[in-house]
Structures are given as structure tokens and as C-alpha cells.
PDB file of N, CA and C in Angstrom:
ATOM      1  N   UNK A   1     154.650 222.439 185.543  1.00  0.00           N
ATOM      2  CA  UNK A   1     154.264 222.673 184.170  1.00  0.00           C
ATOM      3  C   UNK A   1     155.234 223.634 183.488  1.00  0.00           C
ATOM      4  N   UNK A   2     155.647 224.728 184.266  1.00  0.00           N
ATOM      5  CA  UNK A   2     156.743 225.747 183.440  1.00  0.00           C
ATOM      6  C   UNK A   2     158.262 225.165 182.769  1.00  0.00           C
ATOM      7  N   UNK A   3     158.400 223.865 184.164  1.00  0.00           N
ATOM      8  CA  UNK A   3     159.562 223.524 183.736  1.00  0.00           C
ATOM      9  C   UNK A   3     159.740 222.727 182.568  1.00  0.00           C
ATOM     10  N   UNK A   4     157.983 221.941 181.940  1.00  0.00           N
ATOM     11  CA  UNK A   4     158.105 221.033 180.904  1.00  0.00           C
ATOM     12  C   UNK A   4     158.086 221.990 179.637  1.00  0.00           C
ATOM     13  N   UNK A   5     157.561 222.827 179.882  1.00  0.00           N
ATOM     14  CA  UNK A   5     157.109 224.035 178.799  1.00  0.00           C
ATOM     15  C   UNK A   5     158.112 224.898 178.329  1.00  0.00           C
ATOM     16  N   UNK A   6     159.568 224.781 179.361  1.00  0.00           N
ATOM     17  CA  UNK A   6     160.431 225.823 179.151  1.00  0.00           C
ATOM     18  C   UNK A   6     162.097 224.682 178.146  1.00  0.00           C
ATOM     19  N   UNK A   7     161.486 223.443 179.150  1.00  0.00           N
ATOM     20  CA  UNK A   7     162.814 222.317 178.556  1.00  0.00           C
ATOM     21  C   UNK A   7     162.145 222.315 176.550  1.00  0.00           C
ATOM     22  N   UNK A   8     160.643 222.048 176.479  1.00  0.00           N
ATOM     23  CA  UNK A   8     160.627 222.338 175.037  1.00  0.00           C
ATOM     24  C   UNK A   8     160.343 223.167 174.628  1.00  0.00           C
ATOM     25  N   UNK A   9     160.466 224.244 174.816  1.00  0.00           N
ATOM     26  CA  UNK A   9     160.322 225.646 173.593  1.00  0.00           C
ATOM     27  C   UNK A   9     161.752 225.950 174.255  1.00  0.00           C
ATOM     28  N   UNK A  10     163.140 226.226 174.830  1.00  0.00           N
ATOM     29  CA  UNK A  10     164.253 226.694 174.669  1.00  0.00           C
ATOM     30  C   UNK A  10     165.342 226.584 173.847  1.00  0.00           C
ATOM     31  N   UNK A  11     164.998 225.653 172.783  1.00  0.00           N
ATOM     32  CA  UNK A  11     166.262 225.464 171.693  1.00  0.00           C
ATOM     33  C   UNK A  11     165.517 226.040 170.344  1.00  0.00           C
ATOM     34  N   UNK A  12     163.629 226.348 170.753  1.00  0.00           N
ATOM     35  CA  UNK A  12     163.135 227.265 169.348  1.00  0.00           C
ATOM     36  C   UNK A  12     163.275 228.741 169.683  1.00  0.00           C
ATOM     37  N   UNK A  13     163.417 229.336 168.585  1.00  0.00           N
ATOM     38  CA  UNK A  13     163.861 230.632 167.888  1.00  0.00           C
ATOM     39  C   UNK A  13     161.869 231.186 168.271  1.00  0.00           C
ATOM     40  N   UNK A  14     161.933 231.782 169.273  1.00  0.00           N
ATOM     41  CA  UNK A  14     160.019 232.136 169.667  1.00  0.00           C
ATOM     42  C   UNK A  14     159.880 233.088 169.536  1.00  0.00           C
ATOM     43  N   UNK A  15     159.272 233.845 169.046  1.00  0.00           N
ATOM     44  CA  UNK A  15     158.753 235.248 168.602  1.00  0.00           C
ATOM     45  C   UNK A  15     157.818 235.998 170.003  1.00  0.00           C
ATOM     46  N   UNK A  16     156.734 234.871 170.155  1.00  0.00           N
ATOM     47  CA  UNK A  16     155.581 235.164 171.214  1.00  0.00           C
ATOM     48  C   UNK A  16     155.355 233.737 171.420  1.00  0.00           C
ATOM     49  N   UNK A  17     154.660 234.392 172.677  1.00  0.00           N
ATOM     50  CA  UNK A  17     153.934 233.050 173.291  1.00  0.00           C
ATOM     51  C   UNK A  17     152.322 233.394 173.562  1.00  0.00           C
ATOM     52  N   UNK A  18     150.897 233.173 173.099  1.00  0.00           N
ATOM     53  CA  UNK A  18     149.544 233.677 173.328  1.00  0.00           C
ATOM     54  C   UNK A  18     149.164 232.430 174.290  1.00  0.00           C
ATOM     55  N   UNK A  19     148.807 232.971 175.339  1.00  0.00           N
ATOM     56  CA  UNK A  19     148.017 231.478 176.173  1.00  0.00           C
ATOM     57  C   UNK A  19     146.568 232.136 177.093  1.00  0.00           C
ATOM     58  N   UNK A  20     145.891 231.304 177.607  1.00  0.00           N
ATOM     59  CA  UNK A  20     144.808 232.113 178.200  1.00  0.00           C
ATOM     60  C   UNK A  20     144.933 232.633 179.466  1.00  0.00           C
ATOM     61  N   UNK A  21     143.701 233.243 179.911  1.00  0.00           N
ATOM     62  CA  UNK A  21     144.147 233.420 181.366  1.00  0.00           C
ATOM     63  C   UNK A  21     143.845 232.608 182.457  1.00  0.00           C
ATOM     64  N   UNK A  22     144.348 231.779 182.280  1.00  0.00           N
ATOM     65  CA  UNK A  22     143.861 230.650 183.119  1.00  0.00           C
ATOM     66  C   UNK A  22     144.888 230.552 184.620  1.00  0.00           C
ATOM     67  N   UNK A  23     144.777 229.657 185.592  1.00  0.00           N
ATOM     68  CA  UNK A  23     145.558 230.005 186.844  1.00  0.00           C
ATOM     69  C   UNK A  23     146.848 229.021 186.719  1.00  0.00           C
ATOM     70  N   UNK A  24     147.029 228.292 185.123  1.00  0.00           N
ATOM     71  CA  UNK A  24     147.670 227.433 185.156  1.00  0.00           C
ATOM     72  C   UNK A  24     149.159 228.268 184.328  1.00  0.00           C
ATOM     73  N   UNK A  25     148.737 229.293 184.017  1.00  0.00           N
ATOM     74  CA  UNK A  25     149.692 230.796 183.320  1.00  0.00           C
ATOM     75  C   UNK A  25     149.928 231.272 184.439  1.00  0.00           C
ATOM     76  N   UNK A  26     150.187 231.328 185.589  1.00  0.00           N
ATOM     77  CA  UNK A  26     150.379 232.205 186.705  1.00  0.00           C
ATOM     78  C   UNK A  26     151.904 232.411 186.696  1.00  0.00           C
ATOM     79  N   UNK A  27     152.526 231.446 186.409  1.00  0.00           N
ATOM     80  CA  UNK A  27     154.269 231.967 186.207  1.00  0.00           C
ATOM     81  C   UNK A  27     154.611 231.992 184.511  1.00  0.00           C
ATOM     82  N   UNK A  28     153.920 232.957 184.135  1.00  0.00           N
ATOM     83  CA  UNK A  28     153.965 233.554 182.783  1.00  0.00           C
ATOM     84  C   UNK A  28     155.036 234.325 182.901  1.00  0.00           C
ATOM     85  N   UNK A  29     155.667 235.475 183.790  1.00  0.00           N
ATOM     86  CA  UNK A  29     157.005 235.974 183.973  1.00  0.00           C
ATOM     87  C   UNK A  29     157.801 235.674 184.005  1.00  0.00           C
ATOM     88  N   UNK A  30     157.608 234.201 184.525  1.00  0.00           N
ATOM     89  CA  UNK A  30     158.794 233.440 184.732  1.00  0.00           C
ATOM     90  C   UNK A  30     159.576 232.890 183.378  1.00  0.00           C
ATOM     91  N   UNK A  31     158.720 232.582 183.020  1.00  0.00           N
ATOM     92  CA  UNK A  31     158.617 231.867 181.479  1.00  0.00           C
ATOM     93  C   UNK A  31     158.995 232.907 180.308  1.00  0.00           C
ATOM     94  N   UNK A  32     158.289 234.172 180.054  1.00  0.00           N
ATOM     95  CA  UNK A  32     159.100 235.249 179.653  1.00  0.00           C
ATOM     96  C   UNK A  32     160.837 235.425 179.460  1.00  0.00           C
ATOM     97  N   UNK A  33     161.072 235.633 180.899  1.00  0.00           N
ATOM     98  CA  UNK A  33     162.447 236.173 181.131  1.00  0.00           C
ATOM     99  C   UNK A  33     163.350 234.550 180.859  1.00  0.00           C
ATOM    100  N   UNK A  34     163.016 233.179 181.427  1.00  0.00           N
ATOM    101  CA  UNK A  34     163.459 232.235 181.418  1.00  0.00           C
ATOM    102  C   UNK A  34     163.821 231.918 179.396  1.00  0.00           C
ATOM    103  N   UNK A  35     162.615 232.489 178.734  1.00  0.00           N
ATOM    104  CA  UNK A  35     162.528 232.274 176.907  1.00  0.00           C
ATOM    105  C   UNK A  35     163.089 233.314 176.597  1.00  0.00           C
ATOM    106  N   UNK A  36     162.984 234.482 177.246  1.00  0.00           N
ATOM    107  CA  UNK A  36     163.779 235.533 176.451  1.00  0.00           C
ATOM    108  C   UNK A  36     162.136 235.602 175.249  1.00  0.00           C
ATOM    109  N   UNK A  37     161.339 235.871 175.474  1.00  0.00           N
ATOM    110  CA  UNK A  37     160.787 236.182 174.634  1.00  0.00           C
ATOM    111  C   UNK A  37     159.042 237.255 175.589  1.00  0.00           C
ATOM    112  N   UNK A  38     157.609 237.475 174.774  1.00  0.00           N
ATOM    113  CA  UNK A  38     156.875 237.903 175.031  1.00  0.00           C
ATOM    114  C   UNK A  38     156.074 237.023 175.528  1.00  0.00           C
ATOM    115  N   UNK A  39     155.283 236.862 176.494  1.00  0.00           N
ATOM    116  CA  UNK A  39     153.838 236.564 177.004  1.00  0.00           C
ATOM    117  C   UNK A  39     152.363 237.108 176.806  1.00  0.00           C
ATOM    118  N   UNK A  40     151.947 236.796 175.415  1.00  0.00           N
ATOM    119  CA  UNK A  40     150.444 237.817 175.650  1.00  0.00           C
ATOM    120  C   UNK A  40     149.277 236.583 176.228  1.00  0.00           C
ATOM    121  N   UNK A  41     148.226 237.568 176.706  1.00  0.00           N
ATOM    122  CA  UNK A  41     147.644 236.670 177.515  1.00  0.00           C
ATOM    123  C   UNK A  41     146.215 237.071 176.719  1.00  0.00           C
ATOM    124  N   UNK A  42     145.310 236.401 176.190  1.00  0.00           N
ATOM    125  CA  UNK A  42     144.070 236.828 175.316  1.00  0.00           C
ATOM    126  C   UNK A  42     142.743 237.484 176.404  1.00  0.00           C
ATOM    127  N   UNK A  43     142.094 238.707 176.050  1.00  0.00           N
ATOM    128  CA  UNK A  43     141.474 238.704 176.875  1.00  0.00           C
ATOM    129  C   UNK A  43     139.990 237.601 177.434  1.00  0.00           C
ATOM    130  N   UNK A  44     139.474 238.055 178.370  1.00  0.00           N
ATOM    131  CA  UNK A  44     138.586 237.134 179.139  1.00  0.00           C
ATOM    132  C   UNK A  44     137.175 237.169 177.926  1.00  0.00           C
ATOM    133  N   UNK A  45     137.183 235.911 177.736  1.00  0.00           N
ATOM    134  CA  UNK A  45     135.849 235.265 176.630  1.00  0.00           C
ATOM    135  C   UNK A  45     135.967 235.676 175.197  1.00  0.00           C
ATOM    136  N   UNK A  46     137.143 235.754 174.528  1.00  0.00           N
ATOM    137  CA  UNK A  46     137.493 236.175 173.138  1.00  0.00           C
ATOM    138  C   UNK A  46     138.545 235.064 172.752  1.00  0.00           C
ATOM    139  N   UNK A  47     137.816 234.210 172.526  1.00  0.00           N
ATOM    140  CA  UNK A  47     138.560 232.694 172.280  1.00  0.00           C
ATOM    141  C   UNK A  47     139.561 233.198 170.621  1.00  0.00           C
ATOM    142  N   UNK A  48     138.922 234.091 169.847  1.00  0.00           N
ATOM    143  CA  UNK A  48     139.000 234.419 168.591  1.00  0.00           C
ATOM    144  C   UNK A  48     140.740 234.933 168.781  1.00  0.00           C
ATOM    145  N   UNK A  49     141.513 235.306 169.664  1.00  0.00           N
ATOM    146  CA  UNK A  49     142.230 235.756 169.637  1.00  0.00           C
ATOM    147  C   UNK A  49     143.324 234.756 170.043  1.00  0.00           C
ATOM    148  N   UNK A  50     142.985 233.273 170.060  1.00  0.00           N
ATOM    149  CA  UNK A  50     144.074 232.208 170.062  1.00  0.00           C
ATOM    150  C   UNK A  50     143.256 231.360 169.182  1.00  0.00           C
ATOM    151  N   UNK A  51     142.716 231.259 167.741  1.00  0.00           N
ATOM    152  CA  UNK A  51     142.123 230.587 167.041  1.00  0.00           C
ATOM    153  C   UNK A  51     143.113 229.208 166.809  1.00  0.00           C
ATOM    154  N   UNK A  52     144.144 229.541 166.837  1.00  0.00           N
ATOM    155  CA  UNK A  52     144.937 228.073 166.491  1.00  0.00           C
ATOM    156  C   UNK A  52     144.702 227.119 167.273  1.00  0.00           C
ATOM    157  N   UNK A  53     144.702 227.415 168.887  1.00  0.00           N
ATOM    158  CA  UNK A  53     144.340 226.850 170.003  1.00  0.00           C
ATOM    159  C   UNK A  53     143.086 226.305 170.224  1.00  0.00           C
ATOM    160  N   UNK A  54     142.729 227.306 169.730  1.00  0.00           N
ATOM    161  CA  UNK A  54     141.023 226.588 169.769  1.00  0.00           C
ATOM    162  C   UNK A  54     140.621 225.145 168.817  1.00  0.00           C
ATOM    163  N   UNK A  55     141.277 225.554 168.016  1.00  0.00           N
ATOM    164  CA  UNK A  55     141.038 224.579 166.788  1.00  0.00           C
ATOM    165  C   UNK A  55     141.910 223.307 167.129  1.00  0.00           C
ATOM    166  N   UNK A  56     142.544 223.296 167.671  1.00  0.00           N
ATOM    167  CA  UNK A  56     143.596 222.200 167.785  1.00  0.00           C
ATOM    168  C   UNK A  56     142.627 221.649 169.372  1.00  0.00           C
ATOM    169  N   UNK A  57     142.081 222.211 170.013  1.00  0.00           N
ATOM    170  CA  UNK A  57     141.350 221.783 170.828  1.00  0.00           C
ATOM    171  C   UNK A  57     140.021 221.036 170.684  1.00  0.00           C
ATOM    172  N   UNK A  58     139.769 221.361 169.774  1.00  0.00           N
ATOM    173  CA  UNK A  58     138.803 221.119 168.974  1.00  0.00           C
ATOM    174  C   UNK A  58     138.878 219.176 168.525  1.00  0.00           C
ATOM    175  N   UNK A  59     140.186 219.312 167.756  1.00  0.00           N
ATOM    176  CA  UNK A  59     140.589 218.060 167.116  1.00  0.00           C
ATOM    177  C   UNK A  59     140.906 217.302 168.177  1.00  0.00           C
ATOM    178  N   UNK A  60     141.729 217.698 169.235  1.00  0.00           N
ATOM    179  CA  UNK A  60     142.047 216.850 170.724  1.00  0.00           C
ATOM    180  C   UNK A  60     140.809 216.056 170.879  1.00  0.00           C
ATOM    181  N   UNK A  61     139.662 216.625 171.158  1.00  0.00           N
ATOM    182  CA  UNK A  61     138.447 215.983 171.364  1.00  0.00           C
ATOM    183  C   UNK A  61     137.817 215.089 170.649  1.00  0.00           C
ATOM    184  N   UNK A  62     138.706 214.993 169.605  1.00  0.00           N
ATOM    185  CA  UNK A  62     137.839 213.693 168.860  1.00  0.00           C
ATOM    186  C   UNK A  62     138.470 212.858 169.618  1.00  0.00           C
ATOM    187  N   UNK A  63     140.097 212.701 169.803  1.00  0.00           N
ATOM    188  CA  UNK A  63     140.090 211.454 170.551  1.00  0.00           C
ATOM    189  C   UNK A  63     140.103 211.592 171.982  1.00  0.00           C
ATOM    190  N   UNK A  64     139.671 212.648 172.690  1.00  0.00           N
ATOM    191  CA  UNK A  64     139.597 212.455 173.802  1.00  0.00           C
ATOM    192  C   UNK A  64     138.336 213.487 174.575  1.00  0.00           C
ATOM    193  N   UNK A  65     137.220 212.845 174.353  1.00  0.00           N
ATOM    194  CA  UNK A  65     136.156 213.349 174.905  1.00  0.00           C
ATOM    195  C   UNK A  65     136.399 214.273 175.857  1.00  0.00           C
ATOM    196  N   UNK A  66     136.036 215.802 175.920  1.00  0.00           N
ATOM    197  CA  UNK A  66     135.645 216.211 177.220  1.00  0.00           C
ATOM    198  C   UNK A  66     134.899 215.545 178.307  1.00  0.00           C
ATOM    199  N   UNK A  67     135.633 215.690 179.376  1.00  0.00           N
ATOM    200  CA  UNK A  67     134.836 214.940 180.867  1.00  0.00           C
ATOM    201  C   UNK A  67     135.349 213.243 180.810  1.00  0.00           C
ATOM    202  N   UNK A  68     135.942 212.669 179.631  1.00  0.00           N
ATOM    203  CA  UNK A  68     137.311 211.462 179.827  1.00  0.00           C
ATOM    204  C   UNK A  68     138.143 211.739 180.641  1.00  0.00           C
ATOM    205  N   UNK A  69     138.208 210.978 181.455  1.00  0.00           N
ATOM    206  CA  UNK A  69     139.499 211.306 182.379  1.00  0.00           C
ATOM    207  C   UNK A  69     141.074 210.435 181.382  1.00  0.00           C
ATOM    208  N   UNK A  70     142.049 211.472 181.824  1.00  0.00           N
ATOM    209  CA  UNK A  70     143.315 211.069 181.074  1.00  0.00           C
ATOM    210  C   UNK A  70     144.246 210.352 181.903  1.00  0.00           C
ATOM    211  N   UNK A  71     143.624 209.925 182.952  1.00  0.00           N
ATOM    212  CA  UNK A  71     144.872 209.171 184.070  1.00  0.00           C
ATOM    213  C   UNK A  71     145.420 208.346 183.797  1.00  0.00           C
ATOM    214  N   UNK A  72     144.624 207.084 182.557  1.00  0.00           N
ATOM    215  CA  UNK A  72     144.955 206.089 182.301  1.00  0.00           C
ATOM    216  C   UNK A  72     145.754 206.083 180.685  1.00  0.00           C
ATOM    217  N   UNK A  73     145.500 206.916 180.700  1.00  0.00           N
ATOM    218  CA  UNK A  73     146.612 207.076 178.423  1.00  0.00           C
ATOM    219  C   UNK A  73     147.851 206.912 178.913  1.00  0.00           C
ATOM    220  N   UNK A  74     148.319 205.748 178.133  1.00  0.00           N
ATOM    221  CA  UNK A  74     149.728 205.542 178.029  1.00  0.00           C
ATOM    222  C   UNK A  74     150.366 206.644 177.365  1.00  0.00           C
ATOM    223  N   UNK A  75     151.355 206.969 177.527  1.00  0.00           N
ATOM    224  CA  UNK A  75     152.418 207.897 177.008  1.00  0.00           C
ATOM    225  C   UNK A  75     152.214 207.502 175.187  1.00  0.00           C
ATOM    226  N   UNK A  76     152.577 206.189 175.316  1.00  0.00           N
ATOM    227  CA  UNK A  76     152.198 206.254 173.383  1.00  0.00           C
ATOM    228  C   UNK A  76     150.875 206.547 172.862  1.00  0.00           C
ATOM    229  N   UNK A  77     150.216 206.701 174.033  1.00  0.00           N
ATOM    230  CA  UNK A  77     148.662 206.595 173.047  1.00  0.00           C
ATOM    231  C   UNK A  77     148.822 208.215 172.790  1.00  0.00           C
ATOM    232  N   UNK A  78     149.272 208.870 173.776  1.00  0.00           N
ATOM    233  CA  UNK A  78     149.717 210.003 173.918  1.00  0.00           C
ATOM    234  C   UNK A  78     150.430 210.826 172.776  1.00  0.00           C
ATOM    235  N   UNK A  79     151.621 210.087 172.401  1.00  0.00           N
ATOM    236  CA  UNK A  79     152.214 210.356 171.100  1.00  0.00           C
ATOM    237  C   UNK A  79     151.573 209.831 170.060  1.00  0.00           C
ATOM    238  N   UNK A  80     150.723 208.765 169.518  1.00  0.00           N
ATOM    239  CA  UNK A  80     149.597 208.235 168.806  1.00  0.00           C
ATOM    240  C   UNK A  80     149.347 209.351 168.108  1.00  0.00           C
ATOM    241  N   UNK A  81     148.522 210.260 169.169  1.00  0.00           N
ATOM    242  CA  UNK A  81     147.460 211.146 169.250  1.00  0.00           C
ATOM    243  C   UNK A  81     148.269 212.426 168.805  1.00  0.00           C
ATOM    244  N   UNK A  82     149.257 212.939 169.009  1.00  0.00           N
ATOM    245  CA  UNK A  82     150.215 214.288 169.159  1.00  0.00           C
ATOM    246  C   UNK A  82     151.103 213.534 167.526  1.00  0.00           C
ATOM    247  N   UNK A  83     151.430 212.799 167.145  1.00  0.00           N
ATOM    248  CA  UNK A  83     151.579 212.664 165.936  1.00  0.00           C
ATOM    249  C   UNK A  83     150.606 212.700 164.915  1.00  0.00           C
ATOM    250  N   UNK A  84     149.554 212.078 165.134  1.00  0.00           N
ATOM    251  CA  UNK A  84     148.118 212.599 164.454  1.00  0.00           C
ATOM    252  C   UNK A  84     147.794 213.988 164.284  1.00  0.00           C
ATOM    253  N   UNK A  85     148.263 215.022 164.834  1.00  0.00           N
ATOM    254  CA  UNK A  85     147.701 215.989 164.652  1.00  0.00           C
ATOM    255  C   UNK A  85     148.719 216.863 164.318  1.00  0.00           C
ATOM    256  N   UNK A  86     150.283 216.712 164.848  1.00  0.00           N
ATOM    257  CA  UNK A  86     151.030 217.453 163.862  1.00  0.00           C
ATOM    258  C   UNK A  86     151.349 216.839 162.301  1.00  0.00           C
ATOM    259  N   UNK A  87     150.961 215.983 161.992  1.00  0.00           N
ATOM    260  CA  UNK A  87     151.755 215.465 160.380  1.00  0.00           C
ATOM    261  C   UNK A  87     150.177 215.667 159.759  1.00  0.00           C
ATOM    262  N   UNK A  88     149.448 216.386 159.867  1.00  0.00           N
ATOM    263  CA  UNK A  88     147.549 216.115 159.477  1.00  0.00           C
ATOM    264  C   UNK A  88     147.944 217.664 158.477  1.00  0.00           C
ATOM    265  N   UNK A  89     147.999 217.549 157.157  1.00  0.00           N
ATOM    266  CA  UNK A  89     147.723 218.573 156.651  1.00  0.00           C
ATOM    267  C   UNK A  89     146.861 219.610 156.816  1.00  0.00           C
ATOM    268  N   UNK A  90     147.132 220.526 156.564  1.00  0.00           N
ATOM    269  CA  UNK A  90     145.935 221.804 157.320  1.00  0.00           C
ATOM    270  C   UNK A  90     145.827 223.039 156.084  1.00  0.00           C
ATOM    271  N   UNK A  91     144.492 223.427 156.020  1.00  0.00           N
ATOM    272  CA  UNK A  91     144.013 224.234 154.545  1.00  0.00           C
ATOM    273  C   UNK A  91     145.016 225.367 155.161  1.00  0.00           C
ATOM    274  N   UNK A  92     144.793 226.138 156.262  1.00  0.00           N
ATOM    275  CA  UNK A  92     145.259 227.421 156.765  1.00  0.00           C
ATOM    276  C   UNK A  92     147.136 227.158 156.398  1.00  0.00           C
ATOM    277  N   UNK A  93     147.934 226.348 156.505  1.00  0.00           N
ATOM    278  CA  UNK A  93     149.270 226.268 156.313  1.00  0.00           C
ATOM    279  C   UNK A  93     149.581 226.074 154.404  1.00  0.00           C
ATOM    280  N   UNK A  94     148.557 226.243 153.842  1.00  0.00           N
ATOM    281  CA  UNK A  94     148.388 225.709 152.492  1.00  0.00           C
ATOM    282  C   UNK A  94     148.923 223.896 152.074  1.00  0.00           C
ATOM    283  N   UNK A  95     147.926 223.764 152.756  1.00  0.00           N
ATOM    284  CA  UNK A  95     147.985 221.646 153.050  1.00  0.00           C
ATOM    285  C   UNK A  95     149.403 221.413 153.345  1.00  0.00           C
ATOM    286  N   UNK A  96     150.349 221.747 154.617  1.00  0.00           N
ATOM    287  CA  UNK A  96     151.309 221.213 154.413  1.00  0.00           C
ATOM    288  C   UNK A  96     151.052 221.497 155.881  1.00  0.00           C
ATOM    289  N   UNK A  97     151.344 220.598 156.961  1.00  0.00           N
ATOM    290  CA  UNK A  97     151.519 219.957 158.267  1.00  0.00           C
ATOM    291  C   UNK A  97     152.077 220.843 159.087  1.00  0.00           C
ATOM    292  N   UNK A  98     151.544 221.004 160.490  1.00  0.00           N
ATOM    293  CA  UNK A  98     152.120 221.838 161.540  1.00  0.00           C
ATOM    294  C   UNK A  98     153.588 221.286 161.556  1.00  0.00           C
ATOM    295  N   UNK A  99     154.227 219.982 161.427  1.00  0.00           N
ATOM    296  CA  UNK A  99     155.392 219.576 161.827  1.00  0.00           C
ATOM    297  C   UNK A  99     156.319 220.102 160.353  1.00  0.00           C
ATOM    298  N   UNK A 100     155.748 220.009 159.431  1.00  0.00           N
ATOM    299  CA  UNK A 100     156.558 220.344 158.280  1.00  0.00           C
ATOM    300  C   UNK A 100     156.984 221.900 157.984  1.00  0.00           C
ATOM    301  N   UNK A 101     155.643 222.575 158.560  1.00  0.00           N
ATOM    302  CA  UNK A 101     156.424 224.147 158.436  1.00  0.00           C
ATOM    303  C   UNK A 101     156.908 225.033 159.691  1.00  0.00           C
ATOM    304  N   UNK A 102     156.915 224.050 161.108  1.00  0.00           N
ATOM    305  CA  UNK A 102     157.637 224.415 161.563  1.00  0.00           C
ATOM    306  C   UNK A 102     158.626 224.173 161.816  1.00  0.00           C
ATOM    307  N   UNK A 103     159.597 222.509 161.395  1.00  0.00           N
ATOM    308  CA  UNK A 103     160.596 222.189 161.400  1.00  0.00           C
ATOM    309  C   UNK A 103     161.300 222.727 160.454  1.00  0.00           C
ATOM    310  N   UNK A 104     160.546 223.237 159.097  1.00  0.00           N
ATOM    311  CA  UNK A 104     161.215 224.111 157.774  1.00  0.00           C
ATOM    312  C   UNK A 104     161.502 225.649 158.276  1.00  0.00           C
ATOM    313  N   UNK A 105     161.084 226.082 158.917  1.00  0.00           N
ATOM    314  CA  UNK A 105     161.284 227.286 159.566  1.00  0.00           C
ATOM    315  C   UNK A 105     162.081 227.086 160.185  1.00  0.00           C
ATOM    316  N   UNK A 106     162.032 226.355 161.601  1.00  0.00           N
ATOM    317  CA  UNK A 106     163.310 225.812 162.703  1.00  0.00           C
ATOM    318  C   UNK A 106     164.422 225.903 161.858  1.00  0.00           C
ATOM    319  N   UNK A 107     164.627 224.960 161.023  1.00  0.00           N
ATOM    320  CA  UNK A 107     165.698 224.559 160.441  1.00  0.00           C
ATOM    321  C   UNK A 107     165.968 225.434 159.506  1.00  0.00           C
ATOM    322  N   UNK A 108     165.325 226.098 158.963  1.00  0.00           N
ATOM    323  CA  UNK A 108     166.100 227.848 158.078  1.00  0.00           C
ATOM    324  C   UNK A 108     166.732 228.775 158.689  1.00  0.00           C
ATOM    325  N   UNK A 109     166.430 228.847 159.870  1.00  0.00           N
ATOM    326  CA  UNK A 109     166.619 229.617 161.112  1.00  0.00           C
ATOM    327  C   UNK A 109     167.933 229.564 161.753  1.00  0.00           C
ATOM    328  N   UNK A 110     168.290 228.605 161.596  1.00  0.00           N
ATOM    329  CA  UNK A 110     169.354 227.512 162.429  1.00  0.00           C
ATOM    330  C   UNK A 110     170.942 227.999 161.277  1.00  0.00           C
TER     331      UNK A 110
END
């Protein structure tokens, strides 16, 4: 998992990284020093402190039920689904798309 996580976030400009404490963060150091950037880790039962996450978890579940098993999703249904939810306008970005203000950022940056 670090190595898929590190091939796409290493060509973005990352400030932080917030993830939970789960046992699937266990090479969070690694990932740190590998990004050159911070690791905060939210504390235990304060979901409030990765609200983006939550919410985007939230929307995952419409198309993919908790307790669905994912063995069988094709890779496109996969991207289907992961394009659906970055190009989906959002009130909190002032209606303009996770993909639009962070590729406008990326690309100011650059």
C-alpha cells in the first residue's frame, strides 16, 4: 500500500498528510521521509478531525455498500466511481470540483 500511495502523491507539492490510526498507517515514517513532508495521525474516535475523509466515505457508500465485498469491481467500474466523485461539485470548495481546484493549484504551483 505505501508503495501505491507514495508513486501518487510524489510529483504533488504536499503540505500534510491526516490519516487514521489504523494498522494499515503503520509505515507512516516511511512515507514521511520517502514525501518529504508531515504525517498527522487524528486522534482515537474524533472522526471530526479528518472531516473530508469522512465525507468522501460517506459518498463511496452509495456505490459501494458497506459489508459488499470489492473482489469483483473491475478497475473501470473503479474509475467510474473515482471520476464520479472527483468532477461532483462540492458547496465547501465554492461548487467547483475536488479535480478542478486541485489540478488549479497543482498547476499554479508548477
Amino acid at each position: 500500500m505505501s508503495a501505491v500511495i507514495e508513486k501518487s502523491l510524489s510529483d504533488k507539492d504536499l503540505r500534510t498528510i491526516t490519516v487514521d490510526r489504523g494498522k494499515e498507517f503503520s509505515w507512516a515514517e516511511k512515507l514521511e521521509k520517502d514525501l518529504r513532508t508531515k504525517v498527522y495521525f487524528c486522534l482515537p474516535h474524533h472522526p471530526w478531525e479528518k472531516g473530508s475523509n469522512e465525507n468522501t466515505n460517506g459518498l463511496l457508500r452509495d456505490f459501494f455498500p458497506k459489508g459488499m465485498s470489492i473482489d469483483k469491481i473491475s478497475q473501470a467500474e473503479v474509475q467510474k466511481r473515482f471520476n464520479a466523485l472527483n468532477f461532483r461539485p462540492r458547496k465547501r470548495l465554492n461548487w467547483k470540483c475536488p479535480a478542478e481546484v486541485f489540478y488549479s493549484v497543482t498547476l499554479h504551483l508548477i
